[in-house]
Every structure is written in structure tokens, then in C-alpha cells.
C-alpha atoms as a PDB file:
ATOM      1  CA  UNK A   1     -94.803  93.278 -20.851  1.00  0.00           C
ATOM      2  CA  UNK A   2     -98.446  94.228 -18.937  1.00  0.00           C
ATOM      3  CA  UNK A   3     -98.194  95.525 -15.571  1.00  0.00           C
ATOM      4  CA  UNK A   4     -99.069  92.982 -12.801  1.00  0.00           C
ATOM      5  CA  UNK A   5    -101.915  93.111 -11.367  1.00  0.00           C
ATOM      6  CA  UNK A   6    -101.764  94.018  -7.913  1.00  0.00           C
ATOM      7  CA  UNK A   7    -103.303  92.206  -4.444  1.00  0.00           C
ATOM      8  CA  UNK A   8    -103.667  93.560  -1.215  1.00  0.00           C
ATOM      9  CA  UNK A   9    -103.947  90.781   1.183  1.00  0.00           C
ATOM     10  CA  UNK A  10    -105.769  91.678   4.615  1.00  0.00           C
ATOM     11  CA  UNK A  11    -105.301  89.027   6.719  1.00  0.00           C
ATOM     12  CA  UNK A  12    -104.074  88.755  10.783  1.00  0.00           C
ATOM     13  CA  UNK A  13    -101.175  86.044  10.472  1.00  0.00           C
ATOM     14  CA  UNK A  14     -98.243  87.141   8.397  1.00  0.00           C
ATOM     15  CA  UNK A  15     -97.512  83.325   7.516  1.00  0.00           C
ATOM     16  CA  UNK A  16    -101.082  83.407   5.890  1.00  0.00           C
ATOM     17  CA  UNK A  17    -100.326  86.740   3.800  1.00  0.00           C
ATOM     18  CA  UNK A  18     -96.527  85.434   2.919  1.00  0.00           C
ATOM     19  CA  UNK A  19     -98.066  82.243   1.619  1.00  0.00           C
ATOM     20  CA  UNK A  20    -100.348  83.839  -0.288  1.00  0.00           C
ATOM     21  CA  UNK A  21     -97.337  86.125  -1.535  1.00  0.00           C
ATOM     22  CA  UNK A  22     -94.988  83.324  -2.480  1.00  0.00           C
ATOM     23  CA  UNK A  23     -97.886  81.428  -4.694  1.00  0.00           C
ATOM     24  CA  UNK A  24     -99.440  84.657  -6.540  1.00  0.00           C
ATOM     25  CA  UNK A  25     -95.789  86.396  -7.499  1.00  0.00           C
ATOM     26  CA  UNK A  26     -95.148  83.223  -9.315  1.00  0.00           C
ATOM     27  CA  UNK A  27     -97.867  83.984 -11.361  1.00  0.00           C
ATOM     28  CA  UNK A  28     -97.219  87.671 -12.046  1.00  0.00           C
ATOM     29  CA  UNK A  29     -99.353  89.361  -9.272  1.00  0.00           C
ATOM     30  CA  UNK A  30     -98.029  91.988  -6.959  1.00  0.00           C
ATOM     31  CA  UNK A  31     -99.000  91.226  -3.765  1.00  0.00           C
ATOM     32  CA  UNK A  32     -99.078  93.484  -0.480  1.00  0.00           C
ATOM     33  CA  UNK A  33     -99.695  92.408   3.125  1.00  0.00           C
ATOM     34  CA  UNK A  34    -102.482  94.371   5.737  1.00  0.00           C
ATOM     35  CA  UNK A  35    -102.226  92.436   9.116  1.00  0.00           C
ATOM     36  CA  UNK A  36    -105.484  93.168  10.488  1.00  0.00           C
ATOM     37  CA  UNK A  37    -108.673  95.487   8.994  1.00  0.00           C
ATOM     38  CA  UNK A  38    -107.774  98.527   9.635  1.00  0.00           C
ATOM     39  CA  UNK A  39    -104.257  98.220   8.112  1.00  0.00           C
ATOM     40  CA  UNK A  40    -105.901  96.607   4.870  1.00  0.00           C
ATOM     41  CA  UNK A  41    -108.299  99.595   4.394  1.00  0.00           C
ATOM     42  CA  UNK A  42    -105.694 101.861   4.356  1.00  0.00           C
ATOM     43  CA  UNK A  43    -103.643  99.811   2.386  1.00  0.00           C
ATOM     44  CA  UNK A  44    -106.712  99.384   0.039  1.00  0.00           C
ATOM     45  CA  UNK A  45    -107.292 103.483  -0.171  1.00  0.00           C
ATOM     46  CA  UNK A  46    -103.621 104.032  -0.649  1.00  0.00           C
ATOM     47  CA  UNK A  47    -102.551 101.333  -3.428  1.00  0.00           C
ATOM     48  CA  UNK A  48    -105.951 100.844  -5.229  1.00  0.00           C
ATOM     49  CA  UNK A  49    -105.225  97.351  -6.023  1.00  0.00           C
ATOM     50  CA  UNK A  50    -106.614  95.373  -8.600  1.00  0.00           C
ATOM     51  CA  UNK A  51    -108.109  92.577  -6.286  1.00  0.00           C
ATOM     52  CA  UNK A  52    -108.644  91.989  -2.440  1.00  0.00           C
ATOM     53  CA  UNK A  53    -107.979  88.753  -0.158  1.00  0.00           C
ATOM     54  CA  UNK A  54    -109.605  89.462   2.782  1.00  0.00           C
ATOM     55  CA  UNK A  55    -109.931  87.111   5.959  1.00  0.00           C
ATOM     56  CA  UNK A  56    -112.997  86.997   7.248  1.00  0.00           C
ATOM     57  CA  UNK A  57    -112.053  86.646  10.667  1.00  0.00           C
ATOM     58  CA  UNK A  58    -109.829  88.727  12.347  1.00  0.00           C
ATOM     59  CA  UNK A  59    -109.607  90.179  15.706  1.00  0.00           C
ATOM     60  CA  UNK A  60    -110.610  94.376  16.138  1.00  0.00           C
ATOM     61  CA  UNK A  61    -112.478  95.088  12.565  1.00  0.00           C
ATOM     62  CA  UNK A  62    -113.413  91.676  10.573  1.00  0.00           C
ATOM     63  CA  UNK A  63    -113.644  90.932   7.318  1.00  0.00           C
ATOM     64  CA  UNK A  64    -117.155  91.456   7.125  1.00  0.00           C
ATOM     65  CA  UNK A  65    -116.543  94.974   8.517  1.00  0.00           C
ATOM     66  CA  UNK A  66    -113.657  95.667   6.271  1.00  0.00           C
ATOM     67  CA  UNK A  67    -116.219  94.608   3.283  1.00  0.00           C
ATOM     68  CA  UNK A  68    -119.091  96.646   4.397  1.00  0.00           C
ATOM     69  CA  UNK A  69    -116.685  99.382   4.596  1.00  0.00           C
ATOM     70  CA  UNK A  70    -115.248  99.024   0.916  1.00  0.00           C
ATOM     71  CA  UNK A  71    -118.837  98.603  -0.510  1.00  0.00           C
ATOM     72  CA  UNK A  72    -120.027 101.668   1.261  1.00  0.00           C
ATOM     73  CA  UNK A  73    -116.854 103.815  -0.070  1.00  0.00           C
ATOM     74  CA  UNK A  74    -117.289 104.977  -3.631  1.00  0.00           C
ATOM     75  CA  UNK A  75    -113.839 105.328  -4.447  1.00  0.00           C
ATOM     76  CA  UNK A  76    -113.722 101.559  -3.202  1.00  0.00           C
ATOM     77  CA  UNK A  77    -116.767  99.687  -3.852  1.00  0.00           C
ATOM     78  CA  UNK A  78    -115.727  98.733  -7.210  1.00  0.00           C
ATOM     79  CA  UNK A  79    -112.687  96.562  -6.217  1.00  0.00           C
ATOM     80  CA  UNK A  80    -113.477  92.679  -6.408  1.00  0.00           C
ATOM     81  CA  UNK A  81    -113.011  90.922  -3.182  1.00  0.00           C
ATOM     82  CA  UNK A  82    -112.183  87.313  -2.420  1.00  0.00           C
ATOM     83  CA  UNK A  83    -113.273  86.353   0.946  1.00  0.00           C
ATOM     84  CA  UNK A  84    -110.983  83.707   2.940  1.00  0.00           C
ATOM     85  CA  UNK A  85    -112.985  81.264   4.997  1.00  0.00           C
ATOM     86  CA  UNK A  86    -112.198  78.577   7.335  1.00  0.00           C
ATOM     87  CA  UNK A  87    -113.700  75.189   7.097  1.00  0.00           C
ATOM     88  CA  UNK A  88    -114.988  74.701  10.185  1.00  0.00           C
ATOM     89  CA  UNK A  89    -117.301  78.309   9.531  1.00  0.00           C
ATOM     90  CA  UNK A  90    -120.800  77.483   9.567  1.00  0.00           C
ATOM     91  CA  UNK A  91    -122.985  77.305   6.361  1.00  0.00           C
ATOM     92  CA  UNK A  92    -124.656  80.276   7.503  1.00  0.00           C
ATOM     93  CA  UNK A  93    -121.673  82.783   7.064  1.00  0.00           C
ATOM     94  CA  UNK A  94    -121.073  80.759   3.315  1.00  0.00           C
ATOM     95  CA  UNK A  95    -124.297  81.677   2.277  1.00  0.00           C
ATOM     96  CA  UNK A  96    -123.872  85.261   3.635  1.00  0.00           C
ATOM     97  CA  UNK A  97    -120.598  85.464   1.593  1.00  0.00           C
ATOM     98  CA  UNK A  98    -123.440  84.979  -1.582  1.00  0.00           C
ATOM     99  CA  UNK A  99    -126.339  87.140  -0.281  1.00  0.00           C
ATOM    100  CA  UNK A 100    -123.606  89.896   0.161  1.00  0.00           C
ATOM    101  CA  UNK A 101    -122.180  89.791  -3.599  1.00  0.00           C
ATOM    102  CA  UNK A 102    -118.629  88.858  -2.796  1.00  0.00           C
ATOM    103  CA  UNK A 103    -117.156  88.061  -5.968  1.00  0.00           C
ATOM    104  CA  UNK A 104    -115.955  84.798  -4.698  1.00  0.00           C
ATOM    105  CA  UNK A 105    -114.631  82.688  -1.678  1.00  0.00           C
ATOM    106  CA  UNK A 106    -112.406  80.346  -0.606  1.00  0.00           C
ATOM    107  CA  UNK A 107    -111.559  78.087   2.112  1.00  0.00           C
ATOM    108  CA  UNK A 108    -108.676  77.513   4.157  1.00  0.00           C
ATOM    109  CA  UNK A 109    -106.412  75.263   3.729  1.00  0.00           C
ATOM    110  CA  UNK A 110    -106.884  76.165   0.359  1.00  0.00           C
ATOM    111  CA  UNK A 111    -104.388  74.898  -2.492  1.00  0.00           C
ATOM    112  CA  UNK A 112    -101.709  76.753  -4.873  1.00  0.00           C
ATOM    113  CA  UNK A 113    -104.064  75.740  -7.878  1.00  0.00           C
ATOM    114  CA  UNK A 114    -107.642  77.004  -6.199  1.00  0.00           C
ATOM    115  CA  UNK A 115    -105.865  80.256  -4.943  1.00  0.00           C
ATOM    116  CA  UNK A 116    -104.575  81.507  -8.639  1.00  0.00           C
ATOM    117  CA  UNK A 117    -108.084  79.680 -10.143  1.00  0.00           C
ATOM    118  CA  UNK A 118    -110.045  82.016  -7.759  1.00  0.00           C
ATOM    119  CA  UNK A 119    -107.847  85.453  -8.705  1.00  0.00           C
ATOM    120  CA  UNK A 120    -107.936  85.196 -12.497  1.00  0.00           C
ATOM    121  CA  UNK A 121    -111.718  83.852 -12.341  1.00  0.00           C
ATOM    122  CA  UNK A 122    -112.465  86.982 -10.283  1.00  0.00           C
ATOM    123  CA  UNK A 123    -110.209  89.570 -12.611  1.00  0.00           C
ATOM    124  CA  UNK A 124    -111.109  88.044 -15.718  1.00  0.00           C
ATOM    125  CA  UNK A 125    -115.234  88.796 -14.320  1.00  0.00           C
ATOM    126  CA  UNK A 126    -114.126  92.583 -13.284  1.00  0.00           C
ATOM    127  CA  UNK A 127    -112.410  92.866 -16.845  1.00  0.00           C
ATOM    128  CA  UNK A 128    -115.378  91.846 -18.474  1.00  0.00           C
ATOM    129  CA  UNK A 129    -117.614  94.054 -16.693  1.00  0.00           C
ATOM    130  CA  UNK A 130    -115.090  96.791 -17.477  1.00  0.00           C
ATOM    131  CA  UNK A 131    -115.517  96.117 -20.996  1.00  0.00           C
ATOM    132  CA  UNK A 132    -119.584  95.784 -21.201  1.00  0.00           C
END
């Protein structure tokens, strides 16, 4: 059997990242939980995950801290990152999401179905740039 991929989520409410851990493990991920920025860039450095769900905001270092950070880290800036928005965020900060080059977003609430869609679109895109 392949080895799961693994998820670090970096998010600030621990419902949020055990949601998000309930609906990937039934699909095979391994997922691991970074309350806040700081947390999830060490987690990041530490685990070298496959994929990470990061919140873009969060109180102390925010998600578009967090990402700066990963895309300025060599050992990091090759990890694909889904950024979590919330609805009500302004257009502006979507179309910042694009100008940046995060792989992809989505927006909370956000469903079983468009969670998983979102991961394997975004692995199956790193894979294939592995492979080129």
C-alpha cells in the first residue's frame, strides 16, 4: 500500500483543524494540526509534509506571513499550499491569493467534497511538476 500523503493544517481553532482531520483521514491523508503560524512553521520544517492548509487569518503571524515565510525558505518553498478563506474576505485578498501563486484556495464553510477536490487537484499538479 503507498504511504499517505501527509497535511499539516495551520489554522487558530482546533474545531477547524479536527474537521479538516476527520474528512481527509477518510481519504488516506495524514493530517497534523499547527494552532496558530508560528506552530505551523515549525510543524512545516519538522514533518515536511506533502501539502499545507493554511488559514489566512489568524491572530500573531497570518497566513499571509506564514506563506511569505515558506516561499522565502528554500528547504520550504516547494511545498504546495492551500489557502483557507472566509467568505465575507474582500475580493481584494482573493485576487492576492492569485497574484501570489498559491496553488489554490478555498472558502469557508467549505464542503467534505471541495476540501478532498482541492488536495488531490493540488498534489496531483505538484506530482506532475515533479515528473516534468
Amino acid at each position: 500500500m503507498a504511504e499517505s500523503r501527509k497535511v499539516v493544517c495551520i489554522e487558530d481553532e482546533q474545531e477547524m483543524i479536527d474537521l479538516v482531520k476527520l474528512i481527509l483521514s477518510q481519504h488516506g491523508f495524514e493530517v497534523v494540526g499547527a494552532v496558530g503560524g508560528q506552530e505551523g512553521l515549525d510543524k512545516v520544517a519538522e514533518l515536511m509534509p506533502d501539502l499545507i492548509l493554511l488559514d489566512l487569518m489568524m491572530p500573531g503571524i497570518n497566513g499571509w506571513q506564514v506563506y511569505q515565510k515558506l516561499r522565502a525558505s528554500p528547504e520550504l518553498r516547494h511545498i504546495p499550499v492551500i489557502m483557507v478563506t472566509a467568505k465575507a474576505q474582500s475580493i481584494d485578498k482573493v485576487l492576492g491569493l492569485h497574484i501570489a501563486r498559491v496553488d489554490d484556495y478555498i472558502t469557508k464553510p467549505f464542503g467534505p467534497q471541495e476540501l478532498v477536490q482541492s488536495v488531490q487537484k493540488v498534489l496531483e499538479n505538484a506530482s506532475n511538476l515533479d515528473t516534468e
